[in-house]
Protein backbone atom coordinates (compact mmCIF):
# COMPACT_ATOMS: atom_id res chain seq x y z
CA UNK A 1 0.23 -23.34 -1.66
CA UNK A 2 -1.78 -22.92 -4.52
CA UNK A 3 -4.29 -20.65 -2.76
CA UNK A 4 -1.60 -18.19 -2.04
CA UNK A 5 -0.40 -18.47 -5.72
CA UNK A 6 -4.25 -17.64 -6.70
CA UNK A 7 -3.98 -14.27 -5.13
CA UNK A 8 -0.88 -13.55 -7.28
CA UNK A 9 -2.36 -15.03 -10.73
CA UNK A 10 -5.03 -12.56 -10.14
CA UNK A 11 -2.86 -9.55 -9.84
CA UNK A 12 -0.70 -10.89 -12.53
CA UNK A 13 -3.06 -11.18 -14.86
CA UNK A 14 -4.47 -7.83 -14.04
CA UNK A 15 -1.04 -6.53 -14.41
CA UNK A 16 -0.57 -8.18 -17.78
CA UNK A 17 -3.62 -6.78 -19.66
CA UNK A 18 -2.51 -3.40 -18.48
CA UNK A 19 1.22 -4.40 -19.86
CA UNK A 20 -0.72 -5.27 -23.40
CA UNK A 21 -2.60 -2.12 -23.32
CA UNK A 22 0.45 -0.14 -23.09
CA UNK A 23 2.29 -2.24 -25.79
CA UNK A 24 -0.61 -1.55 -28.16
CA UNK A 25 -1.14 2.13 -27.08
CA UNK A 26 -4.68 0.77 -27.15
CA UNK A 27 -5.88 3.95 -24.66
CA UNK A 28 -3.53 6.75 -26.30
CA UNK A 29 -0.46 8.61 -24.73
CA UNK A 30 -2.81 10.15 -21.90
CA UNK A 31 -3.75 6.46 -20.43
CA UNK A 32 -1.61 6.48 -17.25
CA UNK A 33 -2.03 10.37 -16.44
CA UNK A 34 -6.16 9.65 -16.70
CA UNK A 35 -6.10 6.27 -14.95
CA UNK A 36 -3.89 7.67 -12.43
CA UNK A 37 -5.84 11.06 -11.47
CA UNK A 38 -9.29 8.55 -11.72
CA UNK A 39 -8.03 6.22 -9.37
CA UNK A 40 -6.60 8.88 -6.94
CA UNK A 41 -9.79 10.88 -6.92
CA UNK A 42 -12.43 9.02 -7.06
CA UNK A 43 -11.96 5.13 -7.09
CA UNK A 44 -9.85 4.82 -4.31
CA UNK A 45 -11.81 6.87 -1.39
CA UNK A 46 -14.69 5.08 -2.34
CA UNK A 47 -12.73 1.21 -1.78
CA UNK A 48 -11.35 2.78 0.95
CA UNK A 49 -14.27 4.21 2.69
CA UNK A 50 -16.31 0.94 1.90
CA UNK A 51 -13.90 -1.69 3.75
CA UNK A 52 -12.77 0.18 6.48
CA UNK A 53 -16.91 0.92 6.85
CA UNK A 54 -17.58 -2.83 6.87
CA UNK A 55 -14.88 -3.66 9.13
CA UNK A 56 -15.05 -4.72 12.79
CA UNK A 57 -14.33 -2.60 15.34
CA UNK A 58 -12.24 -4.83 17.67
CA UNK A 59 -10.64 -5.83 14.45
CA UNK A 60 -9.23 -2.45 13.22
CA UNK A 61 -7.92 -2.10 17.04
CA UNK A 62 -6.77 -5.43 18.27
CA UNK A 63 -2.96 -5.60 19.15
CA UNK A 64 -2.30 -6.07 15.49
CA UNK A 65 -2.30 -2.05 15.03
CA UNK A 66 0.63 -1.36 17.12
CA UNK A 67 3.04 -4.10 16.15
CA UNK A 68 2.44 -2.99 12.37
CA UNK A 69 2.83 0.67 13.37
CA UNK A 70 6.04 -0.41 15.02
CA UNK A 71 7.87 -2.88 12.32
CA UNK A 72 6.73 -0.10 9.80
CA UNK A 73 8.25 2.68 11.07
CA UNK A 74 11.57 0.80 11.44
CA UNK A 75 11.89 0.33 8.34
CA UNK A 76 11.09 3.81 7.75
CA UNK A 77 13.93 5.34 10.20
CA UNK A 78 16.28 2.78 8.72
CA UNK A 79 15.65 4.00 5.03
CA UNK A 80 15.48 7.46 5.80
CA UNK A 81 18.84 7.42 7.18
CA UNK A 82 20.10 5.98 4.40
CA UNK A 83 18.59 8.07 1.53
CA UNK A 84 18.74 11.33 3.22
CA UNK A 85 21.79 11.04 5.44
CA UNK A 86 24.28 9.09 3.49
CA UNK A 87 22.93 9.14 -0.45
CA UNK A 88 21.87 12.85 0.03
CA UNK A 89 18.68 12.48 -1.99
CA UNK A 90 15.68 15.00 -1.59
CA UNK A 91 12.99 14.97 0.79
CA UNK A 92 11.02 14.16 -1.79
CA UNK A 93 12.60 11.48 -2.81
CA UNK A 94 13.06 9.85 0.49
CA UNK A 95 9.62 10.23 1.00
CA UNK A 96 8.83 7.57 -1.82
CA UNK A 97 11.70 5.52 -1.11
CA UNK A 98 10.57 5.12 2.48
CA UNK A 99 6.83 4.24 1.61
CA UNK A 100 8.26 1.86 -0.67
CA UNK A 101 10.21 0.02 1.48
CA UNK A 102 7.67 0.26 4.66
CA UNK A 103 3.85 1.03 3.34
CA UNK A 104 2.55 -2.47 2.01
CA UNK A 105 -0.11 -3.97 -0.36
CA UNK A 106 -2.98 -4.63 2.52
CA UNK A 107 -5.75 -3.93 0.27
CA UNK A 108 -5.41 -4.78 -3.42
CA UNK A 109 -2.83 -7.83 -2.33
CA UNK A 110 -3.51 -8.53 1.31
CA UNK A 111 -7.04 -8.88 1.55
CA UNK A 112 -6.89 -12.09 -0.65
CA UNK A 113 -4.14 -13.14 0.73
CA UNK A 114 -5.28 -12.88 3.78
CA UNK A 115 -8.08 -15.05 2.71
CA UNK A 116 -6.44 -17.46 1.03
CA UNK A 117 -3.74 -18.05 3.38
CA UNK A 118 -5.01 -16.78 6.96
CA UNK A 119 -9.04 -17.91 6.30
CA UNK A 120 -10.07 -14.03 6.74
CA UNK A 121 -10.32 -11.23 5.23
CA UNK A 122 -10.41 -9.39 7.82
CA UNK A 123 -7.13 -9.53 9.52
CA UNK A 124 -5.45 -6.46 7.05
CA UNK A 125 -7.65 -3.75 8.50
CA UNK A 126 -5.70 -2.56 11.23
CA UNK A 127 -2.92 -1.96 8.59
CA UNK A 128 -5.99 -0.58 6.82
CA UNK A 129 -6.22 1.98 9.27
CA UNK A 130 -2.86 2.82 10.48
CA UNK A 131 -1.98 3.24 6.69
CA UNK A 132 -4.70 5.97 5.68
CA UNK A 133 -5.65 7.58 8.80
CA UNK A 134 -1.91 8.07 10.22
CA UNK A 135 1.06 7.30 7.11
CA UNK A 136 -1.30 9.17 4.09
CA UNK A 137 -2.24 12.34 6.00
CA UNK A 138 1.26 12.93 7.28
CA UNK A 139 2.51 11.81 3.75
CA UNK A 140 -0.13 13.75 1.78
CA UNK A 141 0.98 17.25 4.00
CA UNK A 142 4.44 16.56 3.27
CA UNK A 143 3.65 15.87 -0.53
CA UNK A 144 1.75 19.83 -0.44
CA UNK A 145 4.43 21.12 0.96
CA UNK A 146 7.01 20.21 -1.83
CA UNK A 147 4.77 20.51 -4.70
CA UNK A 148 2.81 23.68 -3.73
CA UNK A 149 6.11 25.51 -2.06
CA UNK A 150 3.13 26.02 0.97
CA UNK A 151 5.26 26.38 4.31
CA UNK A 152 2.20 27.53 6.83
CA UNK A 153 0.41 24.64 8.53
CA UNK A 154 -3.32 26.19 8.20
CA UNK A 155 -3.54 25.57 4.63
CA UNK A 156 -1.57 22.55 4.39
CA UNK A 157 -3.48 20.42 6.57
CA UNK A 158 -6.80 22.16 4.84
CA UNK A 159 -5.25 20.61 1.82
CA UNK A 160 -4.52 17.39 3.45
CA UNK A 161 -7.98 16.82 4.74
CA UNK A 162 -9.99 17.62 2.08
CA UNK A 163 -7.41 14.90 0.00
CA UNK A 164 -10.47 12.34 -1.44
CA UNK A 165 -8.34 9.34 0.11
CA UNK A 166 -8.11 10.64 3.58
CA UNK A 167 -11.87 12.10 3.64
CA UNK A 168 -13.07 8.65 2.57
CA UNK A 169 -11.09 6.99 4.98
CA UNK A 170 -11.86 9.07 7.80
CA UNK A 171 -15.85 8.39 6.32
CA UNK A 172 -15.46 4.96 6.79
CA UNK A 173 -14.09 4.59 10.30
CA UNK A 174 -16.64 6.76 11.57
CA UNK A 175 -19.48 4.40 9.62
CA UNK A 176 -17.37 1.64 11.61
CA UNK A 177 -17.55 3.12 14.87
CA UNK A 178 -21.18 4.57 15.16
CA UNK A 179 -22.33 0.92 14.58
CA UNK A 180 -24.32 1.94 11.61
CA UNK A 181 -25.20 -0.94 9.07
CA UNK A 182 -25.32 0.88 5.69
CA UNK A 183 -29.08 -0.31 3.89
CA UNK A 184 -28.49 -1.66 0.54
CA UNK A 185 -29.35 1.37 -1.41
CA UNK A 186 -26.16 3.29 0.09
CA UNK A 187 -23.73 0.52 0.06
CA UNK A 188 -24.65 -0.87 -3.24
CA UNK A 189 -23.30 1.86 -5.39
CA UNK A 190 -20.47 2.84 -3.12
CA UNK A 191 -19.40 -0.91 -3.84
CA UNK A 192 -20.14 -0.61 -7.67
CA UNK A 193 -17.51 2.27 -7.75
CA UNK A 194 -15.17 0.47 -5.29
CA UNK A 195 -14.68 -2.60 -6.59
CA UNK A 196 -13.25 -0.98 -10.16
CA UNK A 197 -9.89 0.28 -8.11
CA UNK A 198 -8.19 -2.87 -7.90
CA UNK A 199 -8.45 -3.26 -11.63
CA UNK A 200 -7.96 0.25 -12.54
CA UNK A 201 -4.76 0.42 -10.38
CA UNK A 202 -3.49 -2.30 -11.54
CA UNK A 203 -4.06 -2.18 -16.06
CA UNK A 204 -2.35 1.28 -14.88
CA UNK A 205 0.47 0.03 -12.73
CA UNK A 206 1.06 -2.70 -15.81
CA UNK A 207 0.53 0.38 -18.34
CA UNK A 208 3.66 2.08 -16.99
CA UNK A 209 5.66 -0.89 -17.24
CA UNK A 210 5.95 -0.85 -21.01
CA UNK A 211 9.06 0.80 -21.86
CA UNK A 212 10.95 0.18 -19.24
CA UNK A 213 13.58 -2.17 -17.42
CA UNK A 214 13.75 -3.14 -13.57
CA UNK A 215 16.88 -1.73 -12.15
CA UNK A 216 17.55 0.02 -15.18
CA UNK A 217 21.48 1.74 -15.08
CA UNK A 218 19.63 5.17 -15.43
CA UNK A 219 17.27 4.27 -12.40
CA UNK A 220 17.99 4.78 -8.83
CA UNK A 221 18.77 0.85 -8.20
CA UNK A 222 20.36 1.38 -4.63
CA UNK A 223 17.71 2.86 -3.70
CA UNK A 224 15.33 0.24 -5.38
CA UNK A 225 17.33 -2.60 -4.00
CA UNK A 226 17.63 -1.16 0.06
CA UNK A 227 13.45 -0.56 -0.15
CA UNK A 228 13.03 -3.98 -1.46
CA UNK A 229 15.27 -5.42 0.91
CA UNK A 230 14.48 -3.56 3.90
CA UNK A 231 10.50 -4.18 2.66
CA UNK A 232 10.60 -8.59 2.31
CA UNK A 233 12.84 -9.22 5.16
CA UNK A 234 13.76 -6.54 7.99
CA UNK A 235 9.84 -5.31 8.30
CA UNK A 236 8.11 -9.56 8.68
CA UNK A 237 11.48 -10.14 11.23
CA UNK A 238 10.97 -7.11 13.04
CA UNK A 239 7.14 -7.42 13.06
CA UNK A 240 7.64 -10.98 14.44
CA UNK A 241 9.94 -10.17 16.74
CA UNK A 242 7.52 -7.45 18.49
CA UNK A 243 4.67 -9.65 18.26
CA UNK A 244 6.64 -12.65 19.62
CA UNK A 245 8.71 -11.41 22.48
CA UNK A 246 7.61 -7.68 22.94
CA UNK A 247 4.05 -8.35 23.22
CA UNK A 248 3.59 -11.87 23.99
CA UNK A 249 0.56 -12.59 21.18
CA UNK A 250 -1.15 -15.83 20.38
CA UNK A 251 1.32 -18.06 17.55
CA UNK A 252 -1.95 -17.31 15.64
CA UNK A 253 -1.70 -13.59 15.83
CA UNK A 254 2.19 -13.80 15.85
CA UNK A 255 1.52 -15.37 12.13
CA UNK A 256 -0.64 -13.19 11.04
CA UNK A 257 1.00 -9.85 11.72
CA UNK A 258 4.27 -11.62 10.16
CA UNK A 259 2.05 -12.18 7.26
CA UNK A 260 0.73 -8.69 6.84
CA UNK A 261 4.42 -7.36 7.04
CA UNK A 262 5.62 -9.65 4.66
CA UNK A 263 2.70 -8.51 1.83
CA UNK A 264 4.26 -6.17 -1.58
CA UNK A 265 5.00 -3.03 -1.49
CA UNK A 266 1.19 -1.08 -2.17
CA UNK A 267 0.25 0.20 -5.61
CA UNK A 268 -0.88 3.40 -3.75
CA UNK A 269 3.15 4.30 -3.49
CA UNK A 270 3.41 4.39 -7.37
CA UNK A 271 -0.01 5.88 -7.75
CA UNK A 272 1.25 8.84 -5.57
CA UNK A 273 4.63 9.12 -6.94
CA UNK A 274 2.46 9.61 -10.26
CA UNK A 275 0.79 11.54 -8.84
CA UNK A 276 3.25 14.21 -7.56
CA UNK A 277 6.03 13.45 -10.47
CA UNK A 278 8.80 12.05 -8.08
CA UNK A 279 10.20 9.10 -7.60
CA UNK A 280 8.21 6.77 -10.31
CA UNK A 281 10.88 4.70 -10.90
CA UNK A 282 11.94 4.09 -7.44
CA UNK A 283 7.58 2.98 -6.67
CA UNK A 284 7.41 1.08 -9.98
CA UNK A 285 10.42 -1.61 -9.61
CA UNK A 286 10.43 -1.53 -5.78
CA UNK A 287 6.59 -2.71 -6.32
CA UNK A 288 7.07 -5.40 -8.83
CA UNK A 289 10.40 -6.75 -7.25
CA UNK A 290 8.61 -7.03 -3.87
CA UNK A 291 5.18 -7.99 -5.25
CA UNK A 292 7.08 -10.93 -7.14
CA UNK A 293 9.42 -11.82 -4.07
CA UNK A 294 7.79 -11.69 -1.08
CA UNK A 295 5.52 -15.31 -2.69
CA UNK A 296 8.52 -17.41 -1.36
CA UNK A 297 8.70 -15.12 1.76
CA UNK A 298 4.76 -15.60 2.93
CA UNK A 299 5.32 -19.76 1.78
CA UNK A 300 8.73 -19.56 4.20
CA UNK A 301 6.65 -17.93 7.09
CA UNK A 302 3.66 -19.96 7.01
CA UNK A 303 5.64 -22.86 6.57
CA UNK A 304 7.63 -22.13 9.52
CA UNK A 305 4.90 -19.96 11.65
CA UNK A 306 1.84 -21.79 10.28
């Protein structure tokens, strides 16, 4: 138990300078916008691009991949409904609510986790990949198309794949595949920039919580409350049940795909919805309800899985 709780300290803490900072107003009224554009642009493609590099191949495409693809797009189909269908909100809007409730934390929260809990940290790359190289280029087009008012395909999908997270995603699967074992003096400073996101993202992510209440009457706390929901217990039941009795894994592999689907909701939802301007308070509280919720969640399923 209190290797899984180290994972959370960490971000916590993280979290809590960032919540100081903001209190302070140590880094001026332009903090978030700056952090936010720097971690979009350049600190992010370059974390990205350097794990999914390093991964294993059979890793990033065991039977892991589907089942996540699966349980995730549930729960987006069962939000979507919802907030389009019955709550009338925007496309837009919809869009954030349903990565918040289906796009989780496999990087900044579930490679530690994963460590801590599963003895790997290998185990969230397939999530990895189905996240960057199939949710944020289908996300990202959609995102051009609202903000830009561009309706042809040509130049939204120019704009989509010239996006600095998908490029260094799509970089890093490609190191993983040809094999290539990057010498020191290219991985070195790739890692130096990498290994700031985490950080970054998160003294941001606690930067934007000064000011402001969880579930706050003026904030869209339906919608809040069916992502979180739909985000710590349909997706880990759904991605068990797939795993369990669809596809007939290993208990081991049943556990950890029940794991991964269990992790937060991931930072990059908030960072986009800064990003773009919509739905910030929908990402912010849907991230820090299920980042603080889902600890007695992954304790229940190892507990009863492990």
């Amino acid at each position: 138990m209190w290797e899984t709780l180290t994972g959370f300290v960490v971000v916590g803490v993280a979290i809590g300078v960032g919540y100081v900072i903001g209190r302070i107003d140590l880094l001026g009224p332009h903090a978030r916008h700056v952090l936010s554009r720097l971690t979009f642009f350049v600190l992010s493609p370059f974390l990205l691009f350097v794990v999914l590099a390093q991964a294993d191949v059979h890793t990033l495409f065991s039977a892991l991949l589907p089942v996540s693809a699966i349980a995730a797009v549930v729960v987006f189909i069962a939000y979507g409904l919802v907030a389009r269908l019955l709550w009338r909100r925007s496309v837009a809007e919809t869009l954030i609510g349903t990565l918040s409730a289906g796009q989780v934390n496999s990087n900044n929260i579930g490679i530690p986790l994963s460590l801590y809990l599963l003895g790997s940290a290998a185990y969230p790359a397939p999530v990895i990949l189905l996240q960057l190289l199939v949710f944020t280029p289908i996300t990202m087009a959609i995102f051009e198309s609202i903000t830009t008012g561009q309706r042809r395909p040509f130049p939204i999908l120019q704009r989509t794949f010239t996006n600095p997270i998908v490029v260094g995603s799509v970089l890093g699967v490609l190191v993983s595949l040809s094999g290539w074992r990057m010498p020191p003096i290219v991985l070195d400073p790739a890692q130096l920039i990498a290994n700031a996101c985490v950080p970054v993202l998160l003294i941001s992510y606690g930067i934007s919580l000064h000011g402001q209440r969880v579930l706050a009457p003026s904030g869209r706390r339906r919608d809040i409350l069916l992502a979180t929901g739909l985000k710590l217990v349909l997706m880990p039941v759904v991605a068990w049940v797939v795993a369990a009795f669809v596809f007939h894994l290993t208990p081991n592999d049943v556990l950890i795909v029940t794991v991964l689907a269990a992790l937060p909701t991931a930072q990059n939802v908030f960072n986009y919805a800064q990003r773009f301007s919509i739905g910030e308070t929908i990402a912010r509280d849907t991230v820090f309800l299920t980042t603080v919720g889902c600890v007695p969640v992954l304790i229940g399923i190892t507990l009863i899985l492990g």
